[in-house]
Protein backbone atom coordinates (compact mmCIF):
# COMPACT_ATOMS: atom_id res chain seq x y z
CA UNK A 1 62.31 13.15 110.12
CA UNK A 2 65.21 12.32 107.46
CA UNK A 3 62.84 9.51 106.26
CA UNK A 4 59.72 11.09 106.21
CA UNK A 5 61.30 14.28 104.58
CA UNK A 6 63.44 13.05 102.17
CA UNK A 7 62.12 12.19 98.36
CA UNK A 8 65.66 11.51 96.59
CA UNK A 9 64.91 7.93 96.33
CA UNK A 10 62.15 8.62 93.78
CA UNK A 11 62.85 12.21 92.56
CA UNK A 12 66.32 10.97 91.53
CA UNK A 13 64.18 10.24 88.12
CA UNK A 14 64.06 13.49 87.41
CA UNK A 15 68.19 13.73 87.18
CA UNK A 16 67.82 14.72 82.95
CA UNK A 17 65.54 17.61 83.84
CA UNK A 18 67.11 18.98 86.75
CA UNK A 19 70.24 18.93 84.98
CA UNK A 20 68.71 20.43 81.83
CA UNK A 21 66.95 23.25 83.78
CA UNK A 22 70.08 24.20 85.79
CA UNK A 23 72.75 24.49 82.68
CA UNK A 24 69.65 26.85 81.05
CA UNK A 25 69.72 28.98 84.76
CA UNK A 26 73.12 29.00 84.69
CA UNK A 27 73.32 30.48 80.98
CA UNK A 28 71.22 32.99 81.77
CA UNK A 29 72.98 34.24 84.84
CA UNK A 30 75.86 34.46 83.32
CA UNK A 31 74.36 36.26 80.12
CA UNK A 32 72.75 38.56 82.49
CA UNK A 33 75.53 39.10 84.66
CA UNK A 34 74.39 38.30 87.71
CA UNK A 35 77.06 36.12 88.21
CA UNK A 36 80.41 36.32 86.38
CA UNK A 37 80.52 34.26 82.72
CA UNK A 38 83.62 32.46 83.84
CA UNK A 39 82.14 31.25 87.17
CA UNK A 40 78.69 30.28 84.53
CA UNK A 41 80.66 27.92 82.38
CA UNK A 42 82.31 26.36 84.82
CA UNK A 43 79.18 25.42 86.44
CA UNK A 44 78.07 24.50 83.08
CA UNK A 45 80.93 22.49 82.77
CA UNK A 46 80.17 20.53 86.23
CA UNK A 47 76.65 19.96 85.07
CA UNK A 48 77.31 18.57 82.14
CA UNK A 49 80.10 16.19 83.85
CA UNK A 50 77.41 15.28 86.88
CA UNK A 51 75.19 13.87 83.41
CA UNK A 52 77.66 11.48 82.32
CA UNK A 53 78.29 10.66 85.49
CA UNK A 54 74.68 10.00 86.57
CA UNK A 55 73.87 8.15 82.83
CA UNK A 56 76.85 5.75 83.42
CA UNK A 57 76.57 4.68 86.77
CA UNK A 58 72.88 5.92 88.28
CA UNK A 59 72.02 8.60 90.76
CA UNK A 60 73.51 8.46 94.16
CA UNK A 61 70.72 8.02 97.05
CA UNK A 62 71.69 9.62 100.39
CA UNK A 63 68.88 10.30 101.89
CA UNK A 64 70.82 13.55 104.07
CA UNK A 65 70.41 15.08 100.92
CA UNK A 66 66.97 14.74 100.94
CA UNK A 67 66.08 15.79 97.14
CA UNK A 68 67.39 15.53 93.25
CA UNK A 69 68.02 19.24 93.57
CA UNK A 70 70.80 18.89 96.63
CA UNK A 71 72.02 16.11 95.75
CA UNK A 72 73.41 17.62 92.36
CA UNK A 73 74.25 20.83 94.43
CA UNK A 74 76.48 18.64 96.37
CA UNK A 75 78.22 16.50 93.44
CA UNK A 76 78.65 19.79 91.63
CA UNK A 77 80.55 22.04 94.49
CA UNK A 78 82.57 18.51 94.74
CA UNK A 79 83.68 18.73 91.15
CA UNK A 80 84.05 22.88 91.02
CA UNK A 81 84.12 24.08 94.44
CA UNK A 82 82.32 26.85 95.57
CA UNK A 83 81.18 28.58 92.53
CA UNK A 84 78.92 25.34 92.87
CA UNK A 85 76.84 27.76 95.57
CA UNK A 86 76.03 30.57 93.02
CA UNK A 87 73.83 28.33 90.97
CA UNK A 88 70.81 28.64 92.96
CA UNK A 89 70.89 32.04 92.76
CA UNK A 90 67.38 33.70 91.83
CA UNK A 91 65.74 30.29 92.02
CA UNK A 92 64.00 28.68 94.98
CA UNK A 93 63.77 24.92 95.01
CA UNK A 94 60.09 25.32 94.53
CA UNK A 95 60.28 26.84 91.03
CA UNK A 96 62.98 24.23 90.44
CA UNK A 97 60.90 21.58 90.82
CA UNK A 98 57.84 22.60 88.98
CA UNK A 99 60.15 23.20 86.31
CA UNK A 100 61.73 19.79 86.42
CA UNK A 101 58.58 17.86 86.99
CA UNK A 102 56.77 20.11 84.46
CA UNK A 103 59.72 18.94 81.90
CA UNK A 104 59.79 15.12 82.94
CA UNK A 105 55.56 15.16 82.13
CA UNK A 106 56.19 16.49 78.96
CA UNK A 107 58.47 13.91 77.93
CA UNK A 108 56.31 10.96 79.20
CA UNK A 109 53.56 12.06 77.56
CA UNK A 110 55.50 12.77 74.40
CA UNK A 111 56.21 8.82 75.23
CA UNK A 112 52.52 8.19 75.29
CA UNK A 113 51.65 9.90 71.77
CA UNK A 114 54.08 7.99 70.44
CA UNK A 115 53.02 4.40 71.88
CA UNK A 116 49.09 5.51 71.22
CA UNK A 117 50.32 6.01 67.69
CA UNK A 118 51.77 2.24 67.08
CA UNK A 119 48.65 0.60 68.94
CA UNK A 120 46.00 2.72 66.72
CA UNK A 121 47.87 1.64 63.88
CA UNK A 122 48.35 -1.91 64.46
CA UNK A 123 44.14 -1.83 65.39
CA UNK A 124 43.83 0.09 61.80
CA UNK A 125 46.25 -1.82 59.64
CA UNK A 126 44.05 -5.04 61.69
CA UNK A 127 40.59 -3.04 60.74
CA UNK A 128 41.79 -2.91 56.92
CA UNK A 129 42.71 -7.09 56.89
CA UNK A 130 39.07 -7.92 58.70
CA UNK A 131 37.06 -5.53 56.92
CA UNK A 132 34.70 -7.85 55.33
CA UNK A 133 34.70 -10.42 58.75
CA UNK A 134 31.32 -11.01 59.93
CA UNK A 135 31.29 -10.69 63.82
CA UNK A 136 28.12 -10.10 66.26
CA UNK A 137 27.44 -6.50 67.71
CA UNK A 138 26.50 -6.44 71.10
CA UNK A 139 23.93 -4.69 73.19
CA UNK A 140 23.77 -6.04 76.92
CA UNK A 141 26.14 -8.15 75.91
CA UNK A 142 23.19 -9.60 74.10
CA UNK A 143 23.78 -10.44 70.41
CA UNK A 144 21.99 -6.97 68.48
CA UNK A 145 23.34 -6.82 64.50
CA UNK A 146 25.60 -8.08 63.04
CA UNK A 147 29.13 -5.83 62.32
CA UNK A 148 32.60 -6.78 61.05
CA UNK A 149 35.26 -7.26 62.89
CA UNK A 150 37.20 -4.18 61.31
CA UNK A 151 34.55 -2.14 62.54
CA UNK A 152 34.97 -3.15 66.28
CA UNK A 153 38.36 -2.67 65.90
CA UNK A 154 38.01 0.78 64.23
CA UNK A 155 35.82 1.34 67.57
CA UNK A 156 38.64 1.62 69.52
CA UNK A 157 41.07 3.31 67.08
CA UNK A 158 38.25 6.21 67.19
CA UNK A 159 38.62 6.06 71.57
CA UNK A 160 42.71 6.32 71.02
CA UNK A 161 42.27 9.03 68.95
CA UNK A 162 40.46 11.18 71.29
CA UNK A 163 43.24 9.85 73.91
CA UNK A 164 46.22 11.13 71.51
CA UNK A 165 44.06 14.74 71.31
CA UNK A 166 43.74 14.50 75.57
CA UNK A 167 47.17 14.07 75.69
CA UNK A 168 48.43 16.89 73.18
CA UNK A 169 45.98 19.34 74.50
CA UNK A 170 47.11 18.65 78.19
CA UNK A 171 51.22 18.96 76.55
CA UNK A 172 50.32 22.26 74.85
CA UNK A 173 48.85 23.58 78.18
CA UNK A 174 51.29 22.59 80.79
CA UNK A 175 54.26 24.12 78.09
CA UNK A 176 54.93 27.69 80.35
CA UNK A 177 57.82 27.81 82.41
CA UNK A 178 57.99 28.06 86.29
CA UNK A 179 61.63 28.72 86.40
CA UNK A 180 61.87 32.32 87.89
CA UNK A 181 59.11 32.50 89.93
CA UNK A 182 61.35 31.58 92.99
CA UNK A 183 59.88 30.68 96.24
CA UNK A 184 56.57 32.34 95.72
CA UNK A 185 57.04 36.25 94.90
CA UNK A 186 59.45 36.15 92.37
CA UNK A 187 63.04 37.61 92.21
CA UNK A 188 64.84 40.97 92.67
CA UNK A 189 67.62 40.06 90.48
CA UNK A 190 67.34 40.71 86.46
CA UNK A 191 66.80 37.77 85.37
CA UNK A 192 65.65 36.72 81.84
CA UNK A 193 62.60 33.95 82.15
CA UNK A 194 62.23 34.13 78.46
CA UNK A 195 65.39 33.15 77.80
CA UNK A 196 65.14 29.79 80.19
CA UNK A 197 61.57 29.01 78.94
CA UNK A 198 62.95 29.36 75.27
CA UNK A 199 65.82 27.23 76.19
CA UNK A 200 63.86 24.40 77.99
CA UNK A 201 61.44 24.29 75.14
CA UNK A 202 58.53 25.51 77.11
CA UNK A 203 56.33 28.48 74.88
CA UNK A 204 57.24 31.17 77.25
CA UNK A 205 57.41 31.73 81.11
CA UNK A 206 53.84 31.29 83.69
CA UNK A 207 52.62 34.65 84.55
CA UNK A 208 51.80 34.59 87.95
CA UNK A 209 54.61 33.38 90.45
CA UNK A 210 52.29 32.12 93.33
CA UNK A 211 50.59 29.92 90.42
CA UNK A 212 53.72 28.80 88.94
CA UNK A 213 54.74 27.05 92.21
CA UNK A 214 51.68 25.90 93.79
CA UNK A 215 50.18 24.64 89.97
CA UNK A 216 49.43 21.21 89.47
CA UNK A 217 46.84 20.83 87.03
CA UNK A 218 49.29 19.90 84.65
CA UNK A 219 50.01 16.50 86.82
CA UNK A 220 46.49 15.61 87.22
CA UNK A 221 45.31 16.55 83.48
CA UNK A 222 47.89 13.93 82.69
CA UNK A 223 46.65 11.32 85.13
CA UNK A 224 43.16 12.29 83.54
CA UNK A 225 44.34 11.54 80.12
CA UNK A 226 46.47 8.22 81.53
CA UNK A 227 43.17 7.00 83.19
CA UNK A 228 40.68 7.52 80.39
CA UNK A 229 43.55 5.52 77.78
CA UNK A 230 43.48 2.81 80.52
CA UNK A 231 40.54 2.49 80.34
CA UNK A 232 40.34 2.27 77.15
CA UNK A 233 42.62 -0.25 77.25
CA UNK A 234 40.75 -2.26 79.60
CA UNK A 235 37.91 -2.61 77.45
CA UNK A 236 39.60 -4.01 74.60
CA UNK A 237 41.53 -6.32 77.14
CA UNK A 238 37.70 -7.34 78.39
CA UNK A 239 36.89 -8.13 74.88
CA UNK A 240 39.59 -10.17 74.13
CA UNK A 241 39.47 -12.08 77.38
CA UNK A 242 35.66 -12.95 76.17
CA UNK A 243 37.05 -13.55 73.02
CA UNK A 244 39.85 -16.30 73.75
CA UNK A 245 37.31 -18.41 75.96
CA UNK A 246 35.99 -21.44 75.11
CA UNK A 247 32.51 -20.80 74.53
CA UNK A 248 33.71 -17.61 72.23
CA UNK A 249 36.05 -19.36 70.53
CA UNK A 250 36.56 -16.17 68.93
CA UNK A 251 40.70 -15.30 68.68
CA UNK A 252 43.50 -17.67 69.47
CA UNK A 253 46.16 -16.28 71.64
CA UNK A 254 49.36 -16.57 70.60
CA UNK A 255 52.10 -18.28 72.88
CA UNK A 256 54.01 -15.09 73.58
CA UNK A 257 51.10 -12.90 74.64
CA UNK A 258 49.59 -16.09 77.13
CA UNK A 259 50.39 -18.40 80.02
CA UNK A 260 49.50 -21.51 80.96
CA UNK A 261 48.37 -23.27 83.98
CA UNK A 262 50.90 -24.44 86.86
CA UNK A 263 48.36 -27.67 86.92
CA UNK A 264 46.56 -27.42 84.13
CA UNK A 265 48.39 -28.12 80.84
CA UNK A 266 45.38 -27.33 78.68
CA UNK A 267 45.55 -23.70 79.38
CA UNK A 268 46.40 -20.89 77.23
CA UNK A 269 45.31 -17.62 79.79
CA UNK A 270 45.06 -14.56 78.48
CA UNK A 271 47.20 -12.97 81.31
CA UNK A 272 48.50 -10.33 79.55
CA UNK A 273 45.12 -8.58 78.76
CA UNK A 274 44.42 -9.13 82.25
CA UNK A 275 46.89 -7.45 83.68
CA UNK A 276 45.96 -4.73 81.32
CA UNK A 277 42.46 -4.72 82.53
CA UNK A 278 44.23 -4.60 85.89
CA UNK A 279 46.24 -1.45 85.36
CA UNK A 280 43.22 0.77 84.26
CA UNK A 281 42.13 -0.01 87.71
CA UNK A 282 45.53 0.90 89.50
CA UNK A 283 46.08 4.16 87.52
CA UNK A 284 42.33 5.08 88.28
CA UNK A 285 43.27 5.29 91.82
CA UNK A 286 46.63 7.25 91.09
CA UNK A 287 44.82 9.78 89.53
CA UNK A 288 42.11 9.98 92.62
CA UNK A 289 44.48 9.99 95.19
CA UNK A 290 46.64 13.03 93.58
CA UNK A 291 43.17 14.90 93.28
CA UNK A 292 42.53 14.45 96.80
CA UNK A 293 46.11 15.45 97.92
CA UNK A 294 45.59 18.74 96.25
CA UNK A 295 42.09 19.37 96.66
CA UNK A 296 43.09 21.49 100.67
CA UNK A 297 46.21 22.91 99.72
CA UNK A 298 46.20 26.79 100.36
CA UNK A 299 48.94 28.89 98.11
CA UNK A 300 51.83 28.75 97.57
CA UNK A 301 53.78 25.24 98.49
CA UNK A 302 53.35 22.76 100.84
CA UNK A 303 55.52 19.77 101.86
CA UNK A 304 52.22 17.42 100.63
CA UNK A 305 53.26 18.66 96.85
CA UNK A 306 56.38 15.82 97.79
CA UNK A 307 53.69 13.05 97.25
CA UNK A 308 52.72 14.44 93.81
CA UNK A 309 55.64 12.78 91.76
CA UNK A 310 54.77 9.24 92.52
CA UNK A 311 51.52 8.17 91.54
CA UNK A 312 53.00 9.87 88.17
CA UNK A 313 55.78 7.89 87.83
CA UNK A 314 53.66 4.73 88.82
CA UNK A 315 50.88 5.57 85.52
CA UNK A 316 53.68 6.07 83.64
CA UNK A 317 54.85 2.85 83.63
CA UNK A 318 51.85 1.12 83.83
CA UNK A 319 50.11 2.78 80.83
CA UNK A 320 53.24 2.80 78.75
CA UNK A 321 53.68 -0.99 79.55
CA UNK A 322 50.15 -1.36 78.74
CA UNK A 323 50.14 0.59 75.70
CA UNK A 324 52.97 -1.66 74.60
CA UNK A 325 51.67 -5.13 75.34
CA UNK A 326 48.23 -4.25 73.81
CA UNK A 327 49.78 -2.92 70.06
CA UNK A 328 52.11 -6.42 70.58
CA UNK A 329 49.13 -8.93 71.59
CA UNK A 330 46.76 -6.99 68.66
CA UNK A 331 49.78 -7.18 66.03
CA UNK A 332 50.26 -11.54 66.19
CA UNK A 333 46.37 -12.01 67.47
CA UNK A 334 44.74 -15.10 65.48
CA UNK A 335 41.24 -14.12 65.05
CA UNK A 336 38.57 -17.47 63.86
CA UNK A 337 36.29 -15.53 61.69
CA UNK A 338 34.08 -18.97 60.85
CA UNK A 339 33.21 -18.96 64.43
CA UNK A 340 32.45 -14.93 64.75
CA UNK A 341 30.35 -15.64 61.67
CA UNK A 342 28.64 -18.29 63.47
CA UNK A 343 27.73 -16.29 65.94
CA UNK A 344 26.80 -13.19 64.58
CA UNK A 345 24.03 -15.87 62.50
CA UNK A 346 22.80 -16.47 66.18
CA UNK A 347 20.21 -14.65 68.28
CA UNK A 348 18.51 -13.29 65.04
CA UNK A 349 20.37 -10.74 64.75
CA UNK A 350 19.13 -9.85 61.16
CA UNK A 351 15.83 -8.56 62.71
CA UNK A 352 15.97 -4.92 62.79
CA UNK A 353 17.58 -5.49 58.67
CA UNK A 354 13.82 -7.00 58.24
CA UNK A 355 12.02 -4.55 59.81
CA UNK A 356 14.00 -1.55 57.83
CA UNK A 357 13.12 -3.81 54.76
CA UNK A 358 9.26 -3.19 55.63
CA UNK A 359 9.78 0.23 55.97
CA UNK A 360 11.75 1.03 53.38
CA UNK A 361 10.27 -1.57 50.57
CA UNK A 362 6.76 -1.86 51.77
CA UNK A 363 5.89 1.74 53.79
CA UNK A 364 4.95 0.08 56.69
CA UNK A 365 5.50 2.64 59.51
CA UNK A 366 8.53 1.12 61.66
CA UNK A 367 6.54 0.67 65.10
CA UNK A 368 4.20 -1.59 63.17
CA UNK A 369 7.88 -3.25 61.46
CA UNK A 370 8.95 -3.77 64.52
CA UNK A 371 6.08 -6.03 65.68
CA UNK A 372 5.57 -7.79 62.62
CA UNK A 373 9.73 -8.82 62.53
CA UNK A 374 8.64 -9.91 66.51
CA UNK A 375 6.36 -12.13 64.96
CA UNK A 376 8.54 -13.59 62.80
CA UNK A 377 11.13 -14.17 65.08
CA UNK A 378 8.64 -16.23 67.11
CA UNK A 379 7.95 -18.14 63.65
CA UNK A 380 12.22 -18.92 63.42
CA UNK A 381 12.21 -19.51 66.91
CA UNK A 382 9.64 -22.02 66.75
CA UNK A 383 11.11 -23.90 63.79
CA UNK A 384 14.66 -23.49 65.12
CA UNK A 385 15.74 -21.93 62.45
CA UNK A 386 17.46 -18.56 61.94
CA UNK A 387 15.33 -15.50 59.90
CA UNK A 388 16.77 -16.19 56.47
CA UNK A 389 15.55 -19.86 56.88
CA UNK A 390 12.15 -19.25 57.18
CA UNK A 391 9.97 -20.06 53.47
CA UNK A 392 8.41 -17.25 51.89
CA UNK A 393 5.07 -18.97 52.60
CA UNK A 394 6.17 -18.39 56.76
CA UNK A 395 6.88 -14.91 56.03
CA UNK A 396 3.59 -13.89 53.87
CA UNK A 397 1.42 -15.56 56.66
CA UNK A 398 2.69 -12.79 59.26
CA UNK A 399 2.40 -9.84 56.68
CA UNK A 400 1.27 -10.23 53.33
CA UNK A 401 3.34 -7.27 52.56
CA UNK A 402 6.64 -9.37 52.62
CA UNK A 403 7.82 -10.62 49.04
CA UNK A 404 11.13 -12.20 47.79
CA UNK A 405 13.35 -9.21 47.92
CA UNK A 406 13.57 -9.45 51.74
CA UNK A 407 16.17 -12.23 51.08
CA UNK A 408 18.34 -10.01 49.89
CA UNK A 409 18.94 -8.47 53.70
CA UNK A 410 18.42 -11.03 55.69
CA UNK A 411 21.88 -13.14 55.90
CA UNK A 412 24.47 -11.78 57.60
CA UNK A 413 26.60 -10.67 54.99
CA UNK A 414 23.98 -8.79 53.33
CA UNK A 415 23.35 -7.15 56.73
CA UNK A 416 26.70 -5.61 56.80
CA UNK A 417 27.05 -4.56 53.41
CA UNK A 418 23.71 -2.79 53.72
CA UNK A 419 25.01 -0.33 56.63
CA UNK A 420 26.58 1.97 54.42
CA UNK A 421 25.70 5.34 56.53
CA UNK A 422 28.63 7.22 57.27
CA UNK A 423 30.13 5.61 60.21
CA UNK A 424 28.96 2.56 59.41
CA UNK A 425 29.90 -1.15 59.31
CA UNK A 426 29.51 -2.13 55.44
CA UNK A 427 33.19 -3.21 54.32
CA UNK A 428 33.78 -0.52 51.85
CA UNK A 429 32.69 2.24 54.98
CA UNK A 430 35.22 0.36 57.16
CA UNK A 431 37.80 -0.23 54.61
CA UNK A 432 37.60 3.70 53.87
CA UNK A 433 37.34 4.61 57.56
CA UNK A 434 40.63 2.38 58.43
CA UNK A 435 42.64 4.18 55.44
CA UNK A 436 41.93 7.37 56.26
CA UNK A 437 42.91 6.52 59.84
CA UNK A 438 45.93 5.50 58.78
CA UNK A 439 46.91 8.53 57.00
CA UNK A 440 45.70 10.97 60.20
CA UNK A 441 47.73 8.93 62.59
CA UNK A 442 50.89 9.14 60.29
CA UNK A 443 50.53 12.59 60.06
CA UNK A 444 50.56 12.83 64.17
CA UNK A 445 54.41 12.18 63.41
């Protein structure tokens, strides 16, 4: 029973916030009087002594203790005796620890925003150098048009940016305050909540007790948010692992951000994006098995809400590892644009640029573009050569309607620079998308 019950040797992590929440109850018993000022600052005092303590030297496990919250009961009637015991009064363990874990998600995703923030603008600062690099777009993993390689990497600056605004919204909703709320009903004593939620940071107390001790949400929108960056994440670790293989040829991996082979002395393995890609996976199933934990529980607590603070403290590190090898590997990445450009020249992927050209030079409806560029593909196809290789003569034989001018779209390069559409991959879009990314993510502070 000791084993099974006791979670002090995880919830020991949340020392700073337990602390922090009892020196703010303790304050405001003692400004309300409901228990003497001296006996309030002396438990202050021990509080504050118990956080040196603990920052110097670690928290204590003894698992008779069973929790965070005893075990600084205990050191504190040890340093002031037995005004130690008046601490807890008008607070229940349960409002204690929503409080606490409420506080310790708020600072790890205040941890996140600001890791999300370096890796979108390493990818940015990245986009703006390779704004002009000629890279193949994919469909199917199928070579479609042609793109730079800023605008793939602007790709995933737009996906962070929608995790930074997961993140914040989820911070901004979880910021109420349990503490007060007790065991489930409330208290009979005066206390002020306003005063603790003002001094913890939090906007203002939760208005229903039963929901401030039995809530939740606040730990699975932020494995939600943790699992959608992860897999973000994983993506652009896929991409890179394509990228850094042989037959891509695409990056080269630098020697801090790879391994090699324990037989093989060849190798240079890209085991850093693959554990990564690994992670997405792990914190995927974090998030799932918290969901299903909660998904029975009746109101108000149950002993199950114990098993809530680990998969947390698992994504944490995970994603915030993650977060940090990704901006690292991104920021010393050698990229080989003569072989992106060589490939984005493959699999004729200037074909939909010729049948735009029909439409747009020569008013040919684009159904009927589309099978006269299918023709001509045949035509390159069959003279192994690429569409901006075929003669004029090739060209007019297909559709009489095709002149000179459709040189002008048909290489690569002029591909890209044609795509000027908002949100798309000419350089001057991309070099314009990447600085004003730039300025929005310094302004996240």
């Amino acid at each position: 029973m000791a084993e099974i019950n006791a979670s002090i040797p995880f919830d020991k992590r949340l020392w700073r916030q337990d602390l922090a929440a009892s020196v703010a109850h303790a304050r405001m018993l003692g400004a309300q009087r409901i228990i003497e000022a001296d006996a309030a600052a002396r438990i202050v005092g021990g509080l504050e002594q118990i956080a040196a303590d603990y920052e110097a030297g670690g928290v204590p496990v003894d698992m008779a203790l069973e929790d965070i919250h005893m075990t600084v009961e205990t050191r504190l009637a040890a340093i002031i005796g037995p005004d130690a015991g008046r601490l807890h009064t008008a607070r229940s363990r349960n409002d204690q620890v929503a409080t606490d874990f409420k506080l310790w998600v708020r600072d790890a995703i205040d941890g996140h925003l600001a890791a999300i923030r370096t890796l979108a603008t390493v990818l940015a600062t990245r986009a703006l150098e390779h704004s002009a690099t000629v890279m193949p777009g994919f469909t199917h993993l199928q070579v479609a048009q042609p793109v730079t390689l800023g605008h793939h990497l602007m790709a995933t600056v737009e996906m962070l940016k929608r995790d930074h605004g997961r993140f914040a919204d989820a911070r901004a909703r979880l910021n109420q305050s349990p503490l007060g709320a007790a065991a489930l009903a409330g208290t009979g004593f005066p206390i002020d909540r306003a005063a603790t939620a003002k001094a913890l940071g939090f906007d203002g107390p939760t208005a229903n007790s039963l929901d401030s001790v039995s809530d939740r949400d606040f730990a699975i929108e932020y494995l939600t948010s943790a699992a959608q960056c992860a897999l973000h994440l994983s993506r652009l670790a896929e991409e890179i692992i394509l990228w850094a293989s042989q037959p891509f040829g695409w990056v080269k991996l630098p020697d801090q951000w790879s391994t090699g082979s324990s037989i093989m002395p060849q190798k240079r393995n890209p085991d850093a994006a693959e554990l990564v890609r690994g992670h997405s996976g792990r914190i995927l199933g974090l998030m799932t098995g918290l969901m299903v934990t909660m998904k029975g529980l009746p109101l108000a607590y149950s002993k199950d809400m114990q098993d809530d603070k680990p998969p947390l403290f698992e994504a944490h590190d995970l994603l915030e590892l993650s977060l940090a090898a990704m901006a690292g590997m991104l920021e010393t990445l050698d990229f080989v644009p003569e072989r992106m450009r060589l490939s984005a020249a493959s699999g004729y992927s200037t074909a939909t640029d010729l049948a735009d050209w029909l439409v747009r030079e020569a008013n040919v409806p684009f159904r009927e573009a589309h099978h006269i560029t299918g023709r001509a593909v045949k035509a390159a196809e069959e003279a192994g050569t690429m569409l901006d290789g075929l003669p004029l003569e090739t060209l007019q034989v297909i559709d009489k309607r095709i002149d000179d001018r459709v040189f002008s779209v048909l290489s690569v390069e002029a591909s890209v620079a044609s795509r000027t559409s908002l949100g798309g991959t000419a350089p001057n879009r991309v070099e314009s998308a990447a600085e004003m990314a730039l300025r929005e993510i310094a302004a996240w502070g």
